[in-house]
PDB file of N, CA and C in Angstrom:
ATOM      1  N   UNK A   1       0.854  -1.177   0.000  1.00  0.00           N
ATOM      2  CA  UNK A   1       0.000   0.000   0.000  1.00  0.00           C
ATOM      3  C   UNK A   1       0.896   1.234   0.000  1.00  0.00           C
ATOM      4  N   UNK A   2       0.539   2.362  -0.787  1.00  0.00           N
ATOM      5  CA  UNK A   2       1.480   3.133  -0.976  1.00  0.00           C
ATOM      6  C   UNK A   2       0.512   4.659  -0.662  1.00  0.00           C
ATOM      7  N   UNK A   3       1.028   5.770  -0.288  1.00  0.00           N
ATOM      8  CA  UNK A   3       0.339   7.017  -0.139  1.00  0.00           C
ATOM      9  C   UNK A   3       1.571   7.991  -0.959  1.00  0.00           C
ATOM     10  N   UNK A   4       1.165   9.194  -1.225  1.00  0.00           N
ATOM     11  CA  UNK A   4       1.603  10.239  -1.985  1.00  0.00           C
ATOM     12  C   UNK A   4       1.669  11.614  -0.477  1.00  0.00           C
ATOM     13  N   UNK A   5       2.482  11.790   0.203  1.00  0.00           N
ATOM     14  CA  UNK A   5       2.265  12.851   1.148  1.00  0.00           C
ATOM     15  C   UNK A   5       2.830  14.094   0.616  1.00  0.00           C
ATOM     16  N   UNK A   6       2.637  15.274   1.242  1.00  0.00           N
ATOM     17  CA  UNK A   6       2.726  16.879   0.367  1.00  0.00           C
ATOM     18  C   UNK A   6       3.919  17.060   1.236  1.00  0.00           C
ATOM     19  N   UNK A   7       4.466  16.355   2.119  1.00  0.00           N
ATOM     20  CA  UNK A   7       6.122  16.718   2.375  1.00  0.00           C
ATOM     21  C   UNK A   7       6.513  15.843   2.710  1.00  0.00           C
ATOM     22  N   UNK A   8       8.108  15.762   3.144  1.00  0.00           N
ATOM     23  CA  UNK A   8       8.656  14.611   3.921  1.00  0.00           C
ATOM     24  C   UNK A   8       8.502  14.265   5.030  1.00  0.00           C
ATOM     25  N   UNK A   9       8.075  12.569   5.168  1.00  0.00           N
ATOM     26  CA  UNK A   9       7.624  11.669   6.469  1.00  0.00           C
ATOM     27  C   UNK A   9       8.380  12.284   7.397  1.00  0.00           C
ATOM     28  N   UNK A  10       8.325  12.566   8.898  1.00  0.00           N
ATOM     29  CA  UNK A  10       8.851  12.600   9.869  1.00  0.00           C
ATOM     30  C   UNK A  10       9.080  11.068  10.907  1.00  0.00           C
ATOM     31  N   UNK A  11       7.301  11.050  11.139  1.00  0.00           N
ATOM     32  CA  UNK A  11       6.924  10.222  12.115  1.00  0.00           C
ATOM     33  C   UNK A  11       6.180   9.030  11.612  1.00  0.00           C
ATOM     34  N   UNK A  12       6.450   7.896  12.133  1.00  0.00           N
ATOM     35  CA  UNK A  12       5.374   6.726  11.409  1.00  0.00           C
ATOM     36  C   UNK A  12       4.824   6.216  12.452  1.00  0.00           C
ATOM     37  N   UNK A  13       3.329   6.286  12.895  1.00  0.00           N
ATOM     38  CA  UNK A  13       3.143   5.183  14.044  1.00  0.00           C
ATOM     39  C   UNK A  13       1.636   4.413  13.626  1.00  0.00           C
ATOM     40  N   UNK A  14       1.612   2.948  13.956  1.00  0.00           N
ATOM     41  CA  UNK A  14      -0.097   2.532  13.938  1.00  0.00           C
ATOM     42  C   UNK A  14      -0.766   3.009  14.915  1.00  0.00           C
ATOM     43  N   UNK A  15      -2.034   2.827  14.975  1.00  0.00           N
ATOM     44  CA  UNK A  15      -2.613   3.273  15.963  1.00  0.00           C
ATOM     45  C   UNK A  15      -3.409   1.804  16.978  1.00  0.00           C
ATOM     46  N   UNK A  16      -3.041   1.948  17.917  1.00  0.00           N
ATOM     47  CA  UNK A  16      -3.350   1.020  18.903  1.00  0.00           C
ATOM     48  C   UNK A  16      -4.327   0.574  19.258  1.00  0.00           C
ATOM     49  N   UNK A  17      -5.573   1.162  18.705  1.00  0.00           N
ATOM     50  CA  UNK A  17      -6.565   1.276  19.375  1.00  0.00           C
ATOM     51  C   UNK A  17      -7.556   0.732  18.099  1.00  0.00           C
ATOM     52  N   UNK A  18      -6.448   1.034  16.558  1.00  0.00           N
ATOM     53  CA  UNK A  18      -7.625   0.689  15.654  1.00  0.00           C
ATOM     54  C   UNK A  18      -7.064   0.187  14.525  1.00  0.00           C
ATOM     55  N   UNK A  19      -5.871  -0.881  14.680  1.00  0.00           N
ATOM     56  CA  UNK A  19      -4.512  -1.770  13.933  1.00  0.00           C
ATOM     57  C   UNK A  19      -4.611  -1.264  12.276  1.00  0.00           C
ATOM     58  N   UNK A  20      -5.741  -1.034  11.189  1.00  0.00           N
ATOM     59  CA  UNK A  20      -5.885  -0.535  10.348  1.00  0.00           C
ATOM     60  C   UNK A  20      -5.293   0.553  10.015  1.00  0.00           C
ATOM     61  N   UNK A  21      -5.083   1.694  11.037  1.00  0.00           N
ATOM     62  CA  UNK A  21      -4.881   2.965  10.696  1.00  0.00           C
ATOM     63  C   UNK A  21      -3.322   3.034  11.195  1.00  0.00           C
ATOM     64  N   UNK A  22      -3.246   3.935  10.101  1.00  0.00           N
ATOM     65  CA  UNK A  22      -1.551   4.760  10.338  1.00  0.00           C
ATOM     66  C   UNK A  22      -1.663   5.837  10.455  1.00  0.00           C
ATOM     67  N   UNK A  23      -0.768   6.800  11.343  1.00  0.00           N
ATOM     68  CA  UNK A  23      -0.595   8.064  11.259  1.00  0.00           C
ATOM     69  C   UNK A  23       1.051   8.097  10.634  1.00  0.00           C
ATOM     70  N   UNK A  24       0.795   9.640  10.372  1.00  0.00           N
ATOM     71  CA  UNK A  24       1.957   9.905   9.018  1.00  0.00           C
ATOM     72  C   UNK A  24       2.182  11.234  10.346  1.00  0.00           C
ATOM     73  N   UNK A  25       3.647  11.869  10.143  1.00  0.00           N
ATOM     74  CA  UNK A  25       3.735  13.318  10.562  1.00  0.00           C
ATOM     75  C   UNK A  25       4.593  13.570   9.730  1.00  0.00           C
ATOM     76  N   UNK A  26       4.700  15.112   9.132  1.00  0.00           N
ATOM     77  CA  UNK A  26       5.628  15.573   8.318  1.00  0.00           C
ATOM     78  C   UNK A  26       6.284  17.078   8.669  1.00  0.00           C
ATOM     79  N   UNK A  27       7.281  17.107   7.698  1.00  0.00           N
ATOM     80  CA  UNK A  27       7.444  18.180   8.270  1.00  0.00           C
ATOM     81  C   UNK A  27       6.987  19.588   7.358  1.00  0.00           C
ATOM     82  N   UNK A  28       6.220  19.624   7.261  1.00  0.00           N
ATOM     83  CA  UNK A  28       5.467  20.929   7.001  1.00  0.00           C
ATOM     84  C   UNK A  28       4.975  20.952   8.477  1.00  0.00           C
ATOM     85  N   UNK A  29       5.090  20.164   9.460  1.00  0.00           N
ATOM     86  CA  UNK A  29       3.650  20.403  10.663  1.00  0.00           C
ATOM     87  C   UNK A  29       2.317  19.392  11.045  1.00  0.00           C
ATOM     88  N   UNK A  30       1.967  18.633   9.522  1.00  0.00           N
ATOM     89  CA  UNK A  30       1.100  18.378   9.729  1.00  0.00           C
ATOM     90  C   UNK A  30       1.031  16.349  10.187  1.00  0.00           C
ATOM     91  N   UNK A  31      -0.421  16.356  10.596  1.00  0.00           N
ATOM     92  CA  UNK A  31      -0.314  14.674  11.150  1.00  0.00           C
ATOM     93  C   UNK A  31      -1.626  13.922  10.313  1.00  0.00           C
ATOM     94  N   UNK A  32      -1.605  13.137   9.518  1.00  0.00           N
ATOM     95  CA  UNK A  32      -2.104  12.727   9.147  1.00  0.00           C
ATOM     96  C   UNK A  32      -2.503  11.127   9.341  1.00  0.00           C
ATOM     97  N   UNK A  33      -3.968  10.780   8.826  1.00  0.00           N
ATOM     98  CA  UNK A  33      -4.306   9.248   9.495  1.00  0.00           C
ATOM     99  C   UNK A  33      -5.031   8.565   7.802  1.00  0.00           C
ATOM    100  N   UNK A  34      -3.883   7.109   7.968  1.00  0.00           N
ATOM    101  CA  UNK A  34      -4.570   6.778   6.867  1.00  0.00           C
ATOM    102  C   UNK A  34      -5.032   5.161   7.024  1.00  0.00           C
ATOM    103  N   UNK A  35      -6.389   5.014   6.526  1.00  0.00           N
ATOM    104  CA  UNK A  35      -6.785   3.510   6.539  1.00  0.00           C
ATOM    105  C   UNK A  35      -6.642   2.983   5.752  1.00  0.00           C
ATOM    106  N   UNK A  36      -5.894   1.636   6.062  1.00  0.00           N
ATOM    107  CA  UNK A  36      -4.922   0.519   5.141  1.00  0.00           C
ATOM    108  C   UNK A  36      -5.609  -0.152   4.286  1.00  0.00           C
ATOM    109  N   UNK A  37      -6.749  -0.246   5.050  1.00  0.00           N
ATOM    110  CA  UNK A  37      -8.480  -0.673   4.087  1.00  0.00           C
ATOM    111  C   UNK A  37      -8.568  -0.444   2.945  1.00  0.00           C
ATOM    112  N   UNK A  38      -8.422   0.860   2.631  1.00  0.00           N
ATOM    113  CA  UNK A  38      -9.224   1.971   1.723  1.00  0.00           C
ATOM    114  C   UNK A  38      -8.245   1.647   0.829  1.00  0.00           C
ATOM    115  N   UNK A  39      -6.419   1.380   0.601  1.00  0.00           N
ATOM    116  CA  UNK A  39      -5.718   0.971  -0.526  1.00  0.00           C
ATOM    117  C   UNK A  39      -5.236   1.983  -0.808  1.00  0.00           C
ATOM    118  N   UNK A  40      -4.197   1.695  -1.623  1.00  0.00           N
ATOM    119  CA  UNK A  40      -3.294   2.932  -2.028  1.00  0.00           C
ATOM    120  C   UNK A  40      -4.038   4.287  -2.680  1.00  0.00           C
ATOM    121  N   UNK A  41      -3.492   4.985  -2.460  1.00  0.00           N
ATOM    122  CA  UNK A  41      -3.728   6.625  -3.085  1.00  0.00           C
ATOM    123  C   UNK A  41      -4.946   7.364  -2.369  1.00  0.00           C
ATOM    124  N   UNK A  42      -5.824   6.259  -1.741  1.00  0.00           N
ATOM    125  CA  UNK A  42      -6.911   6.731  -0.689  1.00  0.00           C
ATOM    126  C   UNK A  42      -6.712   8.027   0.236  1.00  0.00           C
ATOM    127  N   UNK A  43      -7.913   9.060   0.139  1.00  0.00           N
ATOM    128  CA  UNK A  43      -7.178  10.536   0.942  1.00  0.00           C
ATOM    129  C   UNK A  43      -7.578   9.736   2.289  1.00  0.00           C
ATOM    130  N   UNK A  44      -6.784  10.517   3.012  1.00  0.00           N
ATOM    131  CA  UNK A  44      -6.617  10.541   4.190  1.00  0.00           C
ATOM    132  C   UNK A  44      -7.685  10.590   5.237  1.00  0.00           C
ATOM    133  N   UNK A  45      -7.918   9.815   5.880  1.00  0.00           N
ATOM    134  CA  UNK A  45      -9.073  10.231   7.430  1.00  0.00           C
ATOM    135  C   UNK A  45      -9.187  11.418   7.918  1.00  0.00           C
ATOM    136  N   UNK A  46      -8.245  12.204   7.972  1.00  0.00           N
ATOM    137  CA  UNK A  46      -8.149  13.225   8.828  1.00  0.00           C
ATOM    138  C   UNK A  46      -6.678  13.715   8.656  1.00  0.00           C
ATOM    139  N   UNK A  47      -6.351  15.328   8.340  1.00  0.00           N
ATOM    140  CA  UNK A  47      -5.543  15.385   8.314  1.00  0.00           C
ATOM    141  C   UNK A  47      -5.710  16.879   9.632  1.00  0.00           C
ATOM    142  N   UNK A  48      -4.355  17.016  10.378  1.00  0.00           N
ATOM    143  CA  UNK A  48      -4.167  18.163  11.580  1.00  0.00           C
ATOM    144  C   UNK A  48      -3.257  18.751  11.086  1.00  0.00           C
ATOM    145  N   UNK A  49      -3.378  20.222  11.057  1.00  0.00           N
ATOM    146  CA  UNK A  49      -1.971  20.787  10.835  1.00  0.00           C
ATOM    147  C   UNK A  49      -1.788  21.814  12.114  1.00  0.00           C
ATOM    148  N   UNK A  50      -0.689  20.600  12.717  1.00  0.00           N
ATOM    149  CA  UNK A  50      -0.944  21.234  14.237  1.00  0.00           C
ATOM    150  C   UNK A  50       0.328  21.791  14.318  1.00  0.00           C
ATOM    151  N   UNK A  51       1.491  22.123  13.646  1.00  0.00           N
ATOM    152  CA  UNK A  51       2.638  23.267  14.310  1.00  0.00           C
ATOM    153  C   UNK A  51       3.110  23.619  12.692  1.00  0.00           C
ATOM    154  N   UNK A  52       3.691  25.006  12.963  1.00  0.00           N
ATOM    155  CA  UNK A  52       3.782  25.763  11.777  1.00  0.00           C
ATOM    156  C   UNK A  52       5.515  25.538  11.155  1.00  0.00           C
ATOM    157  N   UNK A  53       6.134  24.094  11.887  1.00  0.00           N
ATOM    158  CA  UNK A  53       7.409  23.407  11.776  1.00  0.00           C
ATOM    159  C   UNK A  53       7.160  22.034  11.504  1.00  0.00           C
ATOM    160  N   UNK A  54       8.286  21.068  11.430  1.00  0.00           N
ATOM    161  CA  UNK A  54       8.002  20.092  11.031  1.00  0.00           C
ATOM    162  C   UNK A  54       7.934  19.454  12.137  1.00  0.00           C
ATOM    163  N   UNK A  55       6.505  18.297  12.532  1.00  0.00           N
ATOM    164  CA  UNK A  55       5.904  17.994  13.507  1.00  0.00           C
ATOM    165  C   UNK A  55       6.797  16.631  13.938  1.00  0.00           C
ATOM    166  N   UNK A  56       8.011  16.351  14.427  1.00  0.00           N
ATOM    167  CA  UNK A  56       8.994  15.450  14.828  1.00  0.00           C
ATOM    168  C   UNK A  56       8.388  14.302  15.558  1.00  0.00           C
ATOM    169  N   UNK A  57       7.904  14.153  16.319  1.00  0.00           N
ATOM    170  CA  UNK A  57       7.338  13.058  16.958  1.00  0.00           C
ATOM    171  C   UNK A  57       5.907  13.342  17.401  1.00  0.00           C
ATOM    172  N   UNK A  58       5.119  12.270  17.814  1.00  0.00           N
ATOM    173  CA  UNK A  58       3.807  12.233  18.081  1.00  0.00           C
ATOM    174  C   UNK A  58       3.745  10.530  18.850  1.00  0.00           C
ATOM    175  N   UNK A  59       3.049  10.709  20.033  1.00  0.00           N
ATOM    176  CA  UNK A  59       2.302   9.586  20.651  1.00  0.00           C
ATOM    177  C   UNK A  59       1.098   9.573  20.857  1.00  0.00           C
ATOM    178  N   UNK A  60       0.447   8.289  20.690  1.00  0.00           N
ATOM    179  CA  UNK A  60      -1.069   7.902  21.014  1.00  0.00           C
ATOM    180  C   UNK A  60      -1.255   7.513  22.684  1.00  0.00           C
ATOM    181  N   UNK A  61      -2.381   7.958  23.167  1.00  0.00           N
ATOM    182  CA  UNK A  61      -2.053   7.562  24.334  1.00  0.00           C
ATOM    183  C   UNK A  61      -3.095   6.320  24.098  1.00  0.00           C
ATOM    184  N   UNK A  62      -2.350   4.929  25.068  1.00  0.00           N
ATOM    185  CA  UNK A  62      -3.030   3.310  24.886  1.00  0.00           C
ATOM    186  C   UNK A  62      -4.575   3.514  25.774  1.00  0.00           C
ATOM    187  N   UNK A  63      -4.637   4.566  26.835  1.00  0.00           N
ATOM    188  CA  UNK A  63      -5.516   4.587  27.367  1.00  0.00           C
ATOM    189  C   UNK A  63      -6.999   5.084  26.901  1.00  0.00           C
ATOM    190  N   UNK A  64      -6.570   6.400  26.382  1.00  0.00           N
ATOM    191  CA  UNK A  64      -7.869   6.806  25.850  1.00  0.00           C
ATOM    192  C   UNK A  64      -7.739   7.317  24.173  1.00  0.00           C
ATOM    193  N   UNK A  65      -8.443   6.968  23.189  1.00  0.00           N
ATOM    194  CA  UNK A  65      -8.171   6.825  22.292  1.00  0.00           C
ATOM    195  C   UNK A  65      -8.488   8.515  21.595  1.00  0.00           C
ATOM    196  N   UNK A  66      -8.906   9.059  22.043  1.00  0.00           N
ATOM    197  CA  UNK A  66      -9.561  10.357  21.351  1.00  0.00           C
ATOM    198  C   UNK A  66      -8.005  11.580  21.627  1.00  0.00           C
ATOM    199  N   UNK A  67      -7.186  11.118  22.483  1.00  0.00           N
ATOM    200  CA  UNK A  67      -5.904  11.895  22.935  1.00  0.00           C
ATOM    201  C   UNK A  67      -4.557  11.448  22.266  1.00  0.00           C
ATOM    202  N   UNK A  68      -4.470  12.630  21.506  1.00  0.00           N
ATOM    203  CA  UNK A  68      -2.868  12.185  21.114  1.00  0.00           C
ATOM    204  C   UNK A  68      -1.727  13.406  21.443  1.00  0.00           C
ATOM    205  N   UNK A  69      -0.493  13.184  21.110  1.00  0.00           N
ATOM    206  CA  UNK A  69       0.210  14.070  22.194  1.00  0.00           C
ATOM    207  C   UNK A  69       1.525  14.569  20.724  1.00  0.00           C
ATOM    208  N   UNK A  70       1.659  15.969  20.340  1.00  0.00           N
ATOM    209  CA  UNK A  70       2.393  16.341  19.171  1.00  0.00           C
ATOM    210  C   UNK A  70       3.254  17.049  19.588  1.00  0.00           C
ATOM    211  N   UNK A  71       4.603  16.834  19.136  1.00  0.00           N
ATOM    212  CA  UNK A  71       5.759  17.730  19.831  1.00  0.00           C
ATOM    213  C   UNK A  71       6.970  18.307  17.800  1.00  0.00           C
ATOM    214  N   UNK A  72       7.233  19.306  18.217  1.00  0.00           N
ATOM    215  CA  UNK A  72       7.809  19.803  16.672  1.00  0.00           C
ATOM    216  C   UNK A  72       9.141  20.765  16.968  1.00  0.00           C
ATOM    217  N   UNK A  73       9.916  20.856  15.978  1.00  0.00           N
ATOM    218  CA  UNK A  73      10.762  21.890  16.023  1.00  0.00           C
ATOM    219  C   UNK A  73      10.019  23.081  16.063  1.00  0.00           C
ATOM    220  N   UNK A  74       9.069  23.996  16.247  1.00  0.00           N
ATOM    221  CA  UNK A  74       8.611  25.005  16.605  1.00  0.00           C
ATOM    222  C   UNK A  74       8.847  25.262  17.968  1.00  0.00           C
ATOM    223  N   UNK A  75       9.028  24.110  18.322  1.00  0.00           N
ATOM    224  CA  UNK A  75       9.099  24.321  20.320  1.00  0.00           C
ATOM    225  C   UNK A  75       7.921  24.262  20.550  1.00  0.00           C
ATOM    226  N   UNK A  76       6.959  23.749  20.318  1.00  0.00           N
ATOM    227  CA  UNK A  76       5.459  23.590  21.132  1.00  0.00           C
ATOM    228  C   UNK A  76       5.065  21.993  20.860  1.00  0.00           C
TER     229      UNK A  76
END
């Protein structure tokens, strides 16, 4: 399965809570979620463009699924 993203990968993680889905982070900032289901070139679930740098790491928390936690070279 292959995706087309609008910058370079940072972060790769599945998501724990729902084995189908991947999140992508890049560094433009943004975090994106894609279902493995849907097959290559499929847009995205949801995309966040949560720091105005490139978004370096990101964790899911195992506990509650609606919380995830984004850290970037912006410093925030």
């Amino acid at each position: 399965v292959q995706w087309s993203l609008l910058a370079d990968p940072e972060c790769l993680k599945w998501n724990p809570h729902a084995p189908e889905q991947l999140f992508v982070s890049d560094e433009s900032g943004r975090l994106q979620c894609f279902d493995t289901r849907l097959g290559s070139g499929s847009a995205p679930l949801f995309t966040l463009s949560a720091h105005s740098k490139a978004l370096t790491t990101f964790d899911l928390n195992p506990a509650l699924p609606t919380c995830l936690l984004t850290a970037s070279t912006d410093r925030t």
